[in-house]
N, C-alpha and C. Protein backbone atom coordinates (compact mmCIF):
# COMPACT_ATOMS: atom_id res chain seq x y z
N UNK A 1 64.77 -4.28 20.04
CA UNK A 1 63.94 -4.90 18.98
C UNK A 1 64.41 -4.39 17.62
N UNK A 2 64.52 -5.18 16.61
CA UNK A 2 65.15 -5.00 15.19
C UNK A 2 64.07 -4.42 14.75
N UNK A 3 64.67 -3.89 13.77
CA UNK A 3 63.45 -2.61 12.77
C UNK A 3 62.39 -3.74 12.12
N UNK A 4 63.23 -4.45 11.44
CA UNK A 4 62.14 -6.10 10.57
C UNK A 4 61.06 -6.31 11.56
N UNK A 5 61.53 -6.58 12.85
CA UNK A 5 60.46 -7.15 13.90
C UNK A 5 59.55 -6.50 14.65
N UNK A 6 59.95 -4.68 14.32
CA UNK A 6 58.56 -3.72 14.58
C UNK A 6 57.95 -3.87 13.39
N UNK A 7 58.44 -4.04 12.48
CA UNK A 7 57.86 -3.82 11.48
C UNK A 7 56.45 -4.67 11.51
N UNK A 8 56.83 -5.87 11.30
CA UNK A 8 56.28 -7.12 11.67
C UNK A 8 54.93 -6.97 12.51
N UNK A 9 55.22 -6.69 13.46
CA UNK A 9 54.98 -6.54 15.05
C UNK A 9 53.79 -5.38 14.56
N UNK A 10 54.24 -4.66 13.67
CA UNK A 10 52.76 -3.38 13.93
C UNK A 10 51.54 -3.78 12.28
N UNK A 11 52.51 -4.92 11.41
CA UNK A 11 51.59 -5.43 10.19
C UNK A 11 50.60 -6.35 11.22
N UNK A 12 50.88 -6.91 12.23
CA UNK A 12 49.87 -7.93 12.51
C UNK A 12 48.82 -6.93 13.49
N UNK A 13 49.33 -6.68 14.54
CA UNK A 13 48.17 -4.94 15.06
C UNK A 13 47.19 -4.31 14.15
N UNK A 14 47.98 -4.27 12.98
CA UNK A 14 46.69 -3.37 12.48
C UNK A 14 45.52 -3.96 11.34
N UNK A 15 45.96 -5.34 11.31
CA UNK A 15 45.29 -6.24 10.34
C UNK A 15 44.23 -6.76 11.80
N UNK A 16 44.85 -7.01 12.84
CA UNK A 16 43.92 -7.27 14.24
C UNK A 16 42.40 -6.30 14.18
N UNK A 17 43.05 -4.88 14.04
CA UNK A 17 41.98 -4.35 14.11
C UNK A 17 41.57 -3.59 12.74
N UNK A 18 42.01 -4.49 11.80
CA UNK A 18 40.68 -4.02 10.29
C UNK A 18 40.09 -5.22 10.44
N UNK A 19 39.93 -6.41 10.85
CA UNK A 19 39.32 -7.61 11.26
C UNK A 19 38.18 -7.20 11.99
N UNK A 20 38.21 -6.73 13.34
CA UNK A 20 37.81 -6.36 14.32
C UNK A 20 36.64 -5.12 13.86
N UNK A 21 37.06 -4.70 12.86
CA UNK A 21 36.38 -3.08 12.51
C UNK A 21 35.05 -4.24 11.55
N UNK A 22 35.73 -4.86 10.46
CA UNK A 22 35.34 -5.44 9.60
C UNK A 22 34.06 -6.26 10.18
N UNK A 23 34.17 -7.25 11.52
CA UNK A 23 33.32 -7.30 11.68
C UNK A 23 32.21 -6.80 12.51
N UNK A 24 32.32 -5.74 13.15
CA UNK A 24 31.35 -4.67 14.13
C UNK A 24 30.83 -4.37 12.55
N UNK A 25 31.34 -3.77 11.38
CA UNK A 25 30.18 -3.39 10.85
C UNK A 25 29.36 -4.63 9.93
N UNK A 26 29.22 -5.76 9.86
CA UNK A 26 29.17 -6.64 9.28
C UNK A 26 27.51 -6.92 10.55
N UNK A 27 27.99 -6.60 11.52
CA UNK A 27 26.89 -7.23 13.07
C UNK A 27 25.80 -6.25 12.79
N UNK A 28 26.73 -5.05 12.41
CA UNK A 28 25.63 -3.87 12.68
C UNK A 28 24.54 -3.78 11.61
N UNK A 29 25.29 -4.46 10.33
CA UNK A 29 23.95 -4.49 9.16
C UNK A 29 23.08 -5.47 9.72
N UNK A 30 23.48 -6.70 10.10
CA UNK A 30 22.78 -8.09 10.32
C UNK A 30 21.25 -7.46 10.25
N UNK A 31 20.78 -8.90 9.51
CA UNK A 31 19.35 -8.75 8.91
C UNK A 31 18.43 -9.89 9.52
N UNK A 32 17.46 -9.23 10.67
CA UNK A 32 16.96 -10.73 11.38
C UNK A 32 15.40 -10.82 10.85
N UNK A 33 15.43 -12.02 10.83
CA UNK A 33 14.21 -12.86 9.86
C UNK A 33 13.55 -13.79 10.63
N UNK A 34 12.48 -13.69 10.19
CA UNK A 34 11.03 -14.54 11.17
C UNK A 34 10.78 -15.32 10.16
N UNK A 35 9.57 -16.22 10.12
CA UNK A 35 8.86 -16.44 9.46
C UNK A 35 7.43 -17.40 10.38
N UNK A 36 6.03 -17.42 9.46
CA UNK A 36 4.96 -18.23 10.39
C UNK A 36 4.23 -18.47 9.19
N UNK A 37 3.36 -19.47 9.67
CA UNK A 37 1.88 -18.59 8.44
C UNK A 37 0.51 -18.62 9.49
N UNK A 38 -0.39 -18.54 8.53
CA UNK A 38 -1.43 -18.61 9.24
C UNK A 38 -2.40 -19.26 10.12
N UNK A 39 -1.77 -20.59 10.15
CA UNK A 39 -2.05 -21.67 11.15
C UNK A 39 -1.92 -21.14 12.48
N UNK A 40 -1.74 -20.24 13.44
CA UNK A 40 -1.44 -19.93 14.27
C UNK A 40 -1.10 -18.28 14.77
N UNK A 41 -1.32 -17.39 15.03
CA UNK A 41 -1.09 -16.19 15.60
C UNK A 41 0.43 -15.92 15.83
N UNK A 42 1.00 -15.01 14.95
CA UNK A 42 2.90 -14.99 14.90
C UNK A 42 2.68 -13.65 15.85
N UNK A 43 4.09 -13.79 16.03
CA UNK A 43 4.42 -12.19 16.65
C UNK A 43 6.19 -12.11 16.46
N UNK A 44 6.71 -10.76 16.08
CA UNK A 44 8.43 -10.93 15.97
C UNK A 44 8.16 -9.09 16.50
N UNK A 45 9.75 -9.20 17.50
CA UNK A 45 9.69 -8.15 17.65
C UNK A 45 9.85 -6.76 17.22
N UNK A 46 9.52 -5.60 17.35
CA UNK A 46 9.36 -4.08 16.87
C UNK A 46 9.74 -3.41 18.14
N UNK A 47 10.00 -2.20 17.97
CA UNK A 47 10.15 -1.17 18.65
C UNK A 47 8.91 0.01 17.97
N UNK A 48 8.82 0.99 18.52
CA UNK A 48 8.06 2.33 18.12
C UNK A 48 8.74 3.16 17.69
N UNK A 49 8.95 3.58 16.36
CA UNK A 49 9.15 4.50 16.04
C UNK A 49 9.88 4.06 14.25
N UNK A 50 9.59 3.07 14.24
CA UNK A 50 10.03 2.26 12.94
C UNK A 50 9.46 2.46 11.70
N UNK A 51 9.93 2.07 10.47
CA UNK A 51 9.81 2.42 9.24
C UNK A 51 8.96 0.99 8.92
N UNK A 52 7.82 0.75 8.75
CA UNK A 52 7.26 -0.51 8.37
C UNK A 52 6.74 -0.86 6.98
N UNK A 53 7.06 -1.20 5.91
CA UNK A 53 6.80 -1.85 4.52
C UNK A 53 5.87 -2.73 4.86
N UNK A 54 4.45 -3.24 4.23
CA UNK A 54 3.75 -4.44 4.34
C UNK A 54 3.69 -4.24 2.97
N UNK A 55 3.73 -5.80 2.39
CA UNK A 55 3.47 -6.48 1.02
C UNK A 55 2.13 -7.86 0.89
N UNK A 56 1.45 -7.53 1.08
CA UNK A 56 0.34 -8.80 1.31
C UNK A 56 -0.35 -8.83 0.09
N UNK A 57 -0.78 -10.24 -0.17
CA UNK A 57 -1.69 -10.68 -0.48
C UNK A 57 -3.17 -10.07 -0.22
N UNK A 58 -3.86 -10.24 -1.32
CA UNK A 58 -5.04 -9.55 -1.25
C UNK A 58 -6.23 -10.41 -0.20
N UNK A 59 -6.78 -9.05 0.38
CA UNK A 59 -7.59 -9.66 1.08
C UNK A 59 -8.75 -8.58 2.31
N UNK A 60 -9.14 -8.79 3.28
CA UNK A 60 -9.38 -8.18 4.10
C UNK A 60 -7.93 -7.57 5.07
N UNK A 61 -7.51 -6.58 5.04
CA UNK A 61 -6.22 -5.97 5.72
C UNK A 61 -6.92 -5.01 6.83
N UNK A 62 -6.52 -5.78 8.07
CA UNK A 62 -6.45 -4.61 9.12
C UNK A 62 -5.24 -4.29 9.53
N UNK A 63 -4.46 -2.85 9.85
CA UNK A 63 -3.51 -2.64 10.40
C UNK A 63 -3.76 -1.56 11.97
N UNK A 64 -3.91 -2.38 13.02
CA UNK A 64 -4.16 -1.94 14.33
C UNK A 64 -2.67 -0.97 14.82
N UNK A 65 -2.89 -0.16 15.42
CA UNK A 65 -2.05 0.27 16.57
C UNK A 65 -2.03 -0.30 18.23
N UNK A 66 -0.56 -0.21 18.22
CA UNK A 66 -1.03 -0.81 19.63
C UNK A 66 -0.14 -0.46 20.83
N UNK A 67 -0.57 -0.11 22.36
CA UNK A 67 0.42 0.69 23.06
C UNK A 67 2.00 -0.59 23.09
N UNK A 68 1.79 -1.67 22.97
CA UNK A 68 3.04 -3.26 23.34
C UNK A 68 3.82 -2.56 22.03
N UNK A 69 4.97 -2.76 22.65
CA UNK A 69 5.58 -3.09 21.54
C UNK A 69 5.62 -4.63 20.87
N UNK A 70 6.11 -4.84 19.39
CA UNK A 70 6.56 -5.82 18.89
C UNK A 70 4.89 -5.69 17.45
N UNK A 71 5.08 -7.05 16.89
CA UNK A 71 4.60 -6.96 15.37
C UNK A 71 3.60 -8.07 15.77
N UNK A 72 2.50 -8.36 15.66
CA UNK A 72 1.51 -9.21 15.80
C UNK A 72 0.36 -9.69 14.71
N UNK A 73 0.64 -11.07 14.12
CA UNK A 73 -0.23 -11.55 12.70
C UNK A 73 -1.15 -12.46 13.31
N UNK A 74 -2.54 -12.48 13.02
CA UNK A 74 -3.72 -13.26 13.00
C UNK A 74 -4.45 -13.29 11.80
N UNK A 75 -4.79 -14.40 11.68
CA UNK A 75 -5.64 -14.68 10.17
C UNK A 75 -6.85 -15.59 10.63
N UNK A 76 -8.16 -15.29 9.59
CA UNK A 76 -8.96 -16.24 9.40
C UNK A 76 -9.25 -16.31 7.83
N UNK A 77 -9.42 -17.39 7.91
CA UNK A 77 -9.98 -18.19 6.67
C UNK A 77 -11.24 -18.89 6.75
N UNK A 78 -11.77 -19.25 5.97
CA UNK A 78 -13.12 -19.84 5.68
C UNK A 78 -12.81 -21.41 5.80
N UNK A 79 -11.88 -22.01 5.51
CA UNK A 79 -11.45 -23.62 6.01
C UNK A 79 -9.79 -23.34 6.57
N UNK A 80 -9.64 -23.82 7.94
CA UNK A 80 -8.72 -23.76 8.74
C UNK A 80 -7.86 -24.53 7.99
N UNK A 81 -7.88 -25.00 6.93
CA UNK A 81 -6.28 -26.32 6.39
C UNK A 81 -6.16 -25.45 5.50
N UNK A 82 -6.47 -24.34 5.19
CA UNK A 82 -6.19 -23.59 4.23
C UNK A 82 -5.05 -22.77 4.61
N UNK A 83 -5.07 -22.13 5.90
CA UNK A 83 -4.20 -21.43 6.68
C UNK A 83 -2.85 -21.44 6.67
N UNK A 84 -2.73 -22.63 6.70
CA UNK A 84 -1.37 -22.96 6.66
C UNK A 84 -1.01 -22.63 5.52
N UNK A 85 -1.31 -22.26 4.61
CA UNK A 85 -0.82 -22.45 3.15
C UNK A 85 -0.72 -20.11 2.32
N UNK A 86 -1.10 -19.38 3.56
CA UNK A 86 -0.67 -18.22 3.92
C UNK A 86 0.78 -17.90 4.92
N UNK A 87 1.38 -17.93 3.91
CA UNK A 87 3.17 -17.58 4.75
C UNK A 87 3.24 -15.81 5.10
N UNK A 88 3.88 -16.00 5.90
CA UNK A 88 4.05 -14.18 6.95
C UNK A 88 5.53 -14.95 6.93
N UNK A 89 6.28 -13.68 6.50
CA UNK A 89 7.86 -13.60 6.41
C UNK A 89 7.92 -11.75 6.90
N UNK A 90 8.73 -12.00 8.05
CA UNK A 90 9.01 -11.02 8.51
C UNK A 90 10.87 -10.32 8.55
N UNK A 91 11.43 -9.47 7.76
CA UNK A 91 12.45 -9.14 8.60
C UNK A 91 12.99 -7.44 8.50
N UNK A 92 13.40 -7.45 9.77
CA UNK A 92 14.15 -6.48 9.85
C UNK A 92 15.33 -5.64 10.21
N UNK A 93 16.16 -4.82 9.56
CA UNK A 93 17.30 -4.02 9.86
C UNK A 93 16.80 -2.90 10.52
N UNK A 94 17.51 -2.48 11.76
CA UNK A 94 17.74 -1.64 12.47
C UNK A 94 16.32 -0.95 12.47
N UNK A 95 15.88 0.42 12.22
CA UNK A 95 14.28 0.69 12.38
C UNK A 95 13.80 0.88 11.25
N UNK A 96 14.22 -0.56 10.06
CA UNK A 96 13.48 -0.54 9.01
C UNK A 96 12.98 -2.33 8.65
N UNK A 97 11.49 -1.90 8.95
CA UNK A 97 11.35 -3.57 8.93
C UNK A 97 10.23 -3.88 7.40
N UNK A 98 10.29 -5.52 7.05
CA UNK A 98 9.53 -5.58 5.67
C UNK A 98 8.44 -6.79 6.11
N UNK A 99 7.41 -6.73 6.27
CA UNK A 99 6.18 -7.96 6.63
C UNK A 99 5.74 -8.29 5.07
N UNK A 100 6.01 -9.54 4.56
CA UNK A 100 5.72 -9.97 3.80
C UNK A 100 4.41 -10.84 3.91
N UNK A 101 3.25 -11.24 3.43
CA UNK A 101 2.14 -12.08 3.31
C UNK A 101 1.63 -12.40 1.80
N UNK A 102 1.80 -13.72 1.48
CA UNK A 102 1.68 -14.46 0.48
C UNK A 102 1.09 -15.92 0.47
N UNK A 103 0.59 -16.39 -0.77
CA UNK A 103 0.01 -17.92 -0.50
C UNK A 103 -1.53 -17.69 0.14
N UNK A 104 -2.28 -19.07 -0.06
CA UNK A 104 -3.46 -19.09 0.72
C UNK A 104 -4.45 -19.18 -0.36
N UNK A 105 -6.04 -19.15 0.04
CA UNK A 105 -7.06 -19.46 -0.69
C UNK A 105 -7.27 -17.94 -1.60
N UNK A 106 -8.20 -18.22 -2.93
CA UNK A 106 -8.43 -16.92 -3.67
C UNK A 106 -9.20 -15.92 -2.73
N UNK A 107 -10.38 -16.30 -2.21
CA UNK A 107 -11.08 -15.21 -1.59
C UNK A 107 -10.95 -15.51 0.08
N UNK A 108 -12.19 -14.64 0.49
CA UNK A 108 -11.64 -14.51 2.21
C UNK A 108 -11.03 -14.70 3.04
N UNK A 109 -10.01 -13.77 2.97
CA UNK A 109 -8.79 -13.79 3.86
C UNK A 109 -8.65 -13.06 4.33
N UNK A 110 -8.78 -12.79 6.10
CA UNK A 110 -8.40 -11.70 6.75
C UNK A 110 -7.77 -11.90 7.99
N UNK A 111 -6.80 -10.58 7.67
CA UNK A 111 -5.55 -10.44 8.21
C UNK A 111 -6.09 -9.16 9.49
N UNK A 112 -5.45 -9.43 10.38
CA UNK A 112 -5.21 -8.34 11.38
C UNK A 112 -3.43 -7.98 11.58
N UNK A 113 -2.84 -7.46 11.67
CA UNK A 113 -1.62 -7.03 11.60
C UNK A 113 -1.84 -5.84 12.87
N UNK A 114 -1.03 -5.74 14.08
CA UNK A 114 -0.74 -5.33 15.29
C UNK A 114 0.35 -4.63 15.52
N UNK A 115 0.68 -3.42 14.88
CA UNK A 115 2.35 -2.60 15.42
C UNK A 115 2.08 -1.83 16.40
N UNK A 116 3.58 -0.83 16.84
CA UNK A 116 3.23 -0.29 17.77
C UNK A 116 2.89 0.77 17.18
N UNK A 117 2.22 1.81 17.96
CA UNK A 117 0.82 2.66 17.68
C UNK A 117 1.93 3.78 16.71
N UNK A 118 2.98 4.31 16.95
CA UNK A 118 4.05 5.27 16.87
C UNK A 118 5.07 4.32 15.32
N UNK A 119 3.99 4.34 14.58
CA UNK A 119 4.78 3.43 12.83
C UNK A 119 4.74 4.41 11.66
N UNK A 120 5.59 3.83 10.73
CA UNK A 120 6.00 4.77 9.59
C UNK A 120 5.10 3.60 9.20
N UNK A 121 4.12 3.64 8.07
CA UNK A 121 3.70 2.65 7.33
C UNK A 121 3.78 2.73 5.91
N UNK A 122 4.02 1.60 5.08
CA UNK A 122 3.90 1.55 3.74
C UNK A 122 3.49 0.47 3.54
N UNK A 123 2.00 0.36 2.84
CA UNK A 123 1.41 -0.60 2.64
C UNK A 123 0.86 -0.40 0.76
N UNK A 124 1.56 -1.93 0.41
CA UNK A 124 1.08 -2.33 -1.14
C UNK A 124 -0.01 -3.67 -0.92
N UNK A 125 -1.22 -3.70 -1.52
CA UNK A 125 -2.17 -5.07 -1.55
C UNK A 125 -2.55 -5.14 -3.31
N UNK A 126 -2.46 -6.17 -4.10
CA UNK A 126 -3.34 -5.60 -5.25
C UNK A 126 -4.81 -5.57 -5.23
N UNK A 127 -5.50 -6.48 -4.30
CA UNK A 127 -6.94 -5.48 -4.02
C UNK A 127 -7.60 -6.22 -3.04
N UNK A 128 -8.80 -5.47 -2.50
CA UNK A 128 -9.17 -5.92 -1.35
C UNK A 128 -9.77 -4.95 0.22
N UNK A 129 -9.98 -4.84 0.98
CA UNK A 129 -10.51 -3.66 2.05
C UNK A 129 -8.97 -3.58 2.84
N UNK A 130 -8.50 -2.69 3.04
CA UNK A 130 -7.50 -2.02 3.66
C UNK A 130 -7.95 -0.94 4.74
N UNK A 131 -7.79 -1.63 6.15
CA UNK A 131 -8.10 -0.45 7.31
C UNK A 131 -6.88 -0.33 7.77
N UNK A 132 -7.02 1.28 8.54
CA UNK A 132 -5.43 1.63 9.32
C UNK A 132 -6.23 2.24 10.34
N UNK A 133 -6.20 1.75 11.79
CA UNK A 133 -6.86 2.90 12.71
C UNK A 133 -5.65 2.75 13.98
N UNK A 134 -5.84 4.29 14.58
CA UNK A 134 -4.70 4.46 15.95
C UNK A 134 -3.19 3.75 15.62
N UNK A 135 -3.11 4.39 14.29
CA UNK A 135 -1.66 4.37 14.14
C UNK A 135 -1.17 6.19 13.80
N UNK A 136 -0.10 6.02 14.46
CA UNK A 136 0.55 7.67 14.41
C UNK A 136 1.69 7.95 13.09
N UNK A 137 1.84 8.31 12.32
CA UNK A 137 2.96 8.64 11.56
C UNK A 137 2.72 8.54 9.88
N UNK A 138 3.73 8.67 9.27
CA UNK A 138 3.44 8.79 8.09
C UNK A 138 3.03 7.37 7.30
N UNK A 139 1.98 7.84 6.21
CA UNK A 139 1.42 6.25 5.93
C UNK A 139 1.55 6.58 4.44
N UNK A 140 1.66 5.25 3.61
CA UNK A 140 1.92 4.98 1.93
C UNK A 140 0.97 4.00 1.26
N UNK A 141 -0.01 4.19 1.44
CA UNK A 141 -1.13 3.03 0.83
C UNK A 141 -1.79 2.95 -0.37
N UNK A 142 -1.46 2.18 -1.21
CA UNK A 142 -1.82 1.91 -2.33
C UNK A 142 -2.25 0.60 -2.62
N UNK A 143 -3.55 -0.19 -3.76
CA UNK A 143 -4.32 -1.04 -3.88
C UNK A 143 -4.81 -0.84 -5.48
N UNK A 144 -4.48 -1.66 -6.47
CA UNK A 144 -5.71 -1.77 -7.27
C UNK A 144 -7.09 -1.27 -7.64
N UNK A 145 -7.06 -2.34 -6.29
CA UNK A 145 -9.10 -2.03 -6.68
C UNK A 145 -9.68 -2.26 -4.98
N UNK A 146 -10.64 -2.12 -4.69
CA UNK A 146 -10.95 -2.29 -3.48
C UNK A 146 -11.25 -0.83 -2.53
N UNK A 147 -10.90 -1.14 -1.13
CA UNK A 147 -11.15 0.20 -0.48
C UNK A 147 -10.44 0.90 0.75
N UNK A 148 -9.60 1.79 0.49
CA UNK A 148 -8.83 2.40 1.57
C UNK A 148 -9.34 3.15 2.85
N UNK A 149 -9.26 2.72 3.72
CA UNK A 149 -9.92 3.20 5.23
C UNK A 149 -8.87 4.01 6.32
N UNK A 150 -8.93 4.86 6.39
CA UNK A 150 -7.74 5.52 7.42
C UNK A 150 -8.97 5.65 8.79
N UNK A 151 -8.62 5.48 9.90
CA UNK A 151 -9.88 6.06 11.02
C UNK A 151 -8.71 6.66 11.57
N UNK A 152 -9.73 7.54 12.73
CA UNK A 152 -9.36 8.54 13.96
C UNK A 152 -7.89 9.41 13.66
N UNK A 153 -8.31 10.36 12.33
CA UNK A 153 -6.81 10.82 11.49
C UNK A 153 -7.23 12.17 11.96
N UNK A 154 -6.46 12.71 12.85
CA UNK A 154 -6.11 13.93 13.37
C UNK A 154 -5.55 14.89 11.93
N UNK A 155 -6.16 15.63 12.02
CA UNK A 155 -5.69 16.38 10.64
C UNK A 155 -4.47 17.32 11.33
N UNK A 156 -4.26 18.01 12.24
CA UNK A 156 -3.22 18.84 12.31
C UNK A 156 -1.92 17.98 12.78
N UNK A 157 -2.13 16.50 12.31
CA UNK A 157 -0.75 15.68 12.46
C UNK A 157 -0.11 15.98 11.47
N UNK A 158 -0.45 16.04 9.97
CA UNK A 158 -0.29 15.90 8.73
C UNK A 158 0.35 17.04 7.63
N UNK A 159 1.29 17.03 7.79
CA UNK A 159 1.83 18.04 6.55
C UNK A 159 1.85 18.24 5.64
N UNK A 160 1.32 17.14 5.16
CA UNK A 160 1.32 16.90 3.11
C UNK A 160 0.17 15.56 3.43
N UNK A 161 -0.50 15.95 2.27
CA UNK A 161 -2.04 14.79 2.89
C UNK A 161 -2.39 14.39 0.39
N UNK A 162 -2.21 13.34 0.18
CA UNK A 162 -2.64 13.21 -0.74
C UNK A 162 -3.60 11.50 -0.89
N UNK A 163 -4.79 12.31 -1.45
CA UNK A 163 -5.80 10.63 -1.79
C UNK A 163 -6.01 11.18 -2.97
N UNK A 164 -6.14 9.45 -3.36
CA UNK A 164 -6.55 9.70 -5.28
C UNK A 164 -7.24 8.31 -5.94
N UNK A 165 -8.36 8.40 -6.77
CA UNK A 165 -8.70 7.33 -7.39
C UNK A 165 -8.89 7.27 -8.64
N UNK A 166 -8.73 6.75 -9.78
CA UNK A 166 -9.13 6.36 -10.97
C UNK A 166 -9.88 6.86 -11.46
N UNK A 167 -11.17 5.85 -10.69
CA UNK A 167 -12.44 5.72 -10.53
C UNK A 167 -13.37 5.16 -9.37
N UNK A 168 -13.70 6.04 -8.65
CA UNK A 168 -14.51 5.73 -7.22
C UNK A 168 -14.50 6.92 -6.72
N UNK A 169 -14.22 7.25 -5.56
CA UNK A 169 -14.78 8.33 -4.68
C UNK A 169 -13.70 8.57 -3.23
N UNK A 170 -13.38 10.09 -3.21
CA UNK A 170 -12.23 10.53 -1.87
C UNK A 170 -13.57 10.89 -1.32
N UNK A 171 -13.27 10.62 0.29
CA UNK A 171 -14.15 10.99 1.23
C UNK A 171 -13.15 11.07 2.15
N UNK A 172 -12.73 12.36 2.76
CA UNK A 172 -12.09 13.05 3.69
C UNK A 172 -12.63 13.55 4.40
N UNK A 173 -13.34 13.08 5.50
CA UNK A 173 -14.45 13.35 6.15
C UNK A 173 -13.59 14.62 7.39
N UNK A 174 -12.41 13.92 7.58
CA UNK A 174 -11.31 14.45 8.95
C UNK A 174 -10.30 16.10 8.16
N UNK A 175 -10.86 16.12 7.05
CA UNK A 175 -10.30 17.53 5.91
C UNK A 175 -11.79 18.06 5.56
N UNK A 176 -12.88 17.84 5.85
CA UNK A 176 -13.98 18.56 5.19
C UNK A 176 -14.26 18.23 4.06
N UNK A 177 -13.82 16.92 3.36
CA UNK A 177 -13.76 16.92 1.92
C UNK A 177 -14.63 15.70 1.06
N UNK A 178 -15.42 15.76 0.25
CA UNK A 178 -15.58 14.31 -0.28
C UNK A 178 -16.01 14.56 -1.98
N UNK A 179 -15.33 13.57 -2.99
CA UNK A 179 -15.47 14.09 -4.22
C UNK A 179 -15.66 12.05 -4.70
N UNK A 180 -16.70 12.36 -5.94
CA UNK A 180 -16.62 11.26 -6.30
C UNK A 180 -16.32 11.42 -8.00
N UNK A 181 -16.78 9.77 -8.70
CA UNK A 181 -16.00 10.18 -9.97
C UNK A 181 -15.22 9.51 -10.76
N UNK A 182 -14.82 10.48 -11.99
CA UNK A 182 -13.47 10.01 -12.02
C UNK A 182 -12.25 10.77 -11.88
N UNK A 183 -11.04 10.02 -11.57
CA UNK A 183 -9.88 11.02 -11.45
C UNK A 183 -10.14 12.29 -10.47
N UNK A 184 -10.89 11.54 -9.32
CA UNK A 184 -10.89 12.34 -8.29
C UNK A 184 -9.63 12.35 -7.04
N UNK A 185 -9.21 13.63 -6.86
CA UNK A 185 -8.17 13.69 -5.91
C UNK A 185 -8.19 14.46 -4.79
N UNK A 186 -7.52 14.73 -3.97
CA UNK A 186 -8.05 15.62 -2.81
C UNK A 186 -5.94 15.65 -1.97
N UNK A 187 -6.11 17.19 -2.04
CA UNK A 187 -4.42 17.27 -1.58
C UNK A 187 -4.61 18.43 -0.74
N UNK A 188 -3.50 18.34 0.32
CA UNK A 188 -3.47 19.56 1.12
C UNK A 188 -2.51 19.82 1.96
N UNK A 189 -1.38 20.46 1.97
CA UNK A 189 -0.20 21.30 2.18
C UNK A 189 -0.56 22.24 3.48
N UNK A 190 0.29 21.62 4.69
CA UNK A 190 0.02 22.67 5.47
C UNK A 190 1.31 22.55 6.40
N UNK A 191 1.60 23.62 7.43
CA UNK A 191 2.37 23.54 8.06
C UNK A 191 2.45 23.46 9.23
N UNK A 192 3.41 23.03 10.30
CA UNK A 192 3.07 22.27 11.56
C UNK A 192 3.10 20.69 11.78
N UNK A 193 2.55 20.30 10.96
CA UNK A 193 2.32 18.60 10.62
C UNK A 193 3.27 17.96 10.76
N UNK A 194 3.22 16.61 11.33
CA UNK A 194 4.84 15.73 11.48
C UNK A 194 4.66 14.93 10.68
N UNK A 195 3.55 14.17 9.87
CA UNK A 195 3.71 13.53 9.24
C UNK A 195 3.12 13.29 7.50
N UNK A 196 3.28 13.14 6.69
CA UNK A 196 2.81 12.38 5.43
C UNK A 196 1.61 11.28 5.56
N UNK A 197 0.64 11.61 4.73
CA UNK A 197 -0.22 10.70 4.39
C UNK A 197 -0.53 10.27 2.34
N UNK A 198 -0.26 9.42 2.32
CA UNK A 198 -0.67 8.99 0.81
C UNK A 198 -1.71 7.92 0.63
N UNK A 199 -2.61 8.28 -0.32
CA UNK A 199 -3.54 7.09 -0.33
C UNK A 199 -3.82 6.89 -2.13
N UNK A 200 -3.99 5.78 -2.71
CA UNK A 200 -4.27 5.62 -3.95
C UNK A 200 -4.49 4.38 -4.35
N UNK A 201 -5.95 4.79 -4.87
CA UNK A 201 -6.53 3.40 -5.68
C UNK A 201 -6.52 3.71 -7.02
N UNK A 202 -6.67 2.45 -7.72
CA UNK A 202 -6.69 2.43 -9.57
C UNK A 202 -8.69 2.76 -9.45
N UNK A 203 -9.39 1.91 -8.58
CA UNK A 203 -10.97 1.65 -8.46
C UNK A 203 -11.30 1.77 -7.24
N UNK A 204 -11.98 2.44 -6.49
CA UNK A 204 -12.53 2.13 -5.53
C UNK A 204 -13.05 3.26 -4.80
N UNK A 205 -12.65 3.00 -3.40
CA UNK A 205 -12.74 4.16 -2.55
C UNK A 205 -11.62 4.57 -1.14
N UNK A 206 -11.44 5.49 -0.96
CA UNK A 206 -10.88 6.12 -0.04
C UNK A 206 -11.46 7.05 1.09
N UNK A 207 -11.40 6.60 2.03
CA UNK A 207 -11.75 7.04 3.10
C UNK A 207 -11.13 7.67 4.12
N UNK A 208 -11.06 8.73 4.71
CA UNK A 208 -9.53 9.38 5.81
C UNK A 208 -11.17 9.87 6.49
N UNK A 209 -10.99 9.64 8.00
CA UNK A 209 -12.22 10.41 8.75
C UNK A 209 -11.20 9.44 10.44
């Protein structure tokens, strides 16, 4: 074999496999996307142990734990033709997923939202009742105005624990704690804990018990 034609011979080999490389990592970002609205009960799948963002629309927010895996949306409204007009856009990369909820009537709207019990949560609403019960891991909840609800919060999960309001009232029933007011806060640093808790309203109230 002539030198030209190894030559040759090893330019096309190795362009084979920067192709080949090029696209394994191209698969591995891939970004998979749902979408539903509220006409109907969605579900897209999750695993346990995931990083979960929610962005919703204001309203009644429940966020359940649950032993199934995968992501589960139910809504009611006060007129069912309204429903449809609440979009749930779901997607996610690898164990970081984003639930979007938008659209729909001004008042009563409630959402139930279903992960698995073992979630990182970060939840933004601009106002409205916000519950989180029998979910495990670190949580990011923030609201306007309205009222933050954590239930069945094991305090020696928690390593860094911060609630805060404006104006309204921390009630840390699961820390011994309750302060009302203004510019009331309630923080607590300890060690052992696996996870983060944040809670913060501009108005309202906060609740961890």
């Amino acid at each position: 074999m002539t030198r030209l034609r190894l030559c040759t011979l090893l330019l096309l080999v190795a362009g084979a496999c920067s192709g080949t490389q090029s696209s394994g990592t191209a698969q591995s970002s891939k970004i998979a996307q749902s979408s539903g609205t509220c006409a109907a009960a969605v579900s897209f799948p999750a695993r346990a142990g995931m990083t979960m963002t929610i962005a919703s629309r204001s309203g009644e927010i429940d966020v359940v734990g649950s032993d199934q895996e995968g992501v589960r949306i139910s809504c009611k409204v006060d007129d069912q033709d309204d429903a449809q007009d609440v979009h749930i856009n779901f997607e996610q990369t690898g164990d970081f997923a984003r639930l979007l909820i938008h659209g729909g009537p001004s008042n009563n709207v409630r959402i139930r939202i279903e992960v698995p019990r073992r979630t990182d949560l970060k939840l933004r609403v601009p106002a409205g009742e916000v519950r989180v019960d029998q979910v495990s891991g670190d949580k990011d909840i923030a609201l306007s105005a309205g009222e933050i609800q954590v239930s069945n919060v094991n305090a020696s999960e928690y390593h860094s624990v911060s609630a805060s309001v404006d104006v309204g009232a921390v009630s840390a029933s699961a820390f011994g704690v309750g302060k009302g007011g203004f510019f009331r806060n309630f923080t607590r640093d300890s060690p052992g804990g696996l996870y983060r808790l944040r809670a913060h309203l501009i108005s309202g109230n906060v609740q961890l018990n």
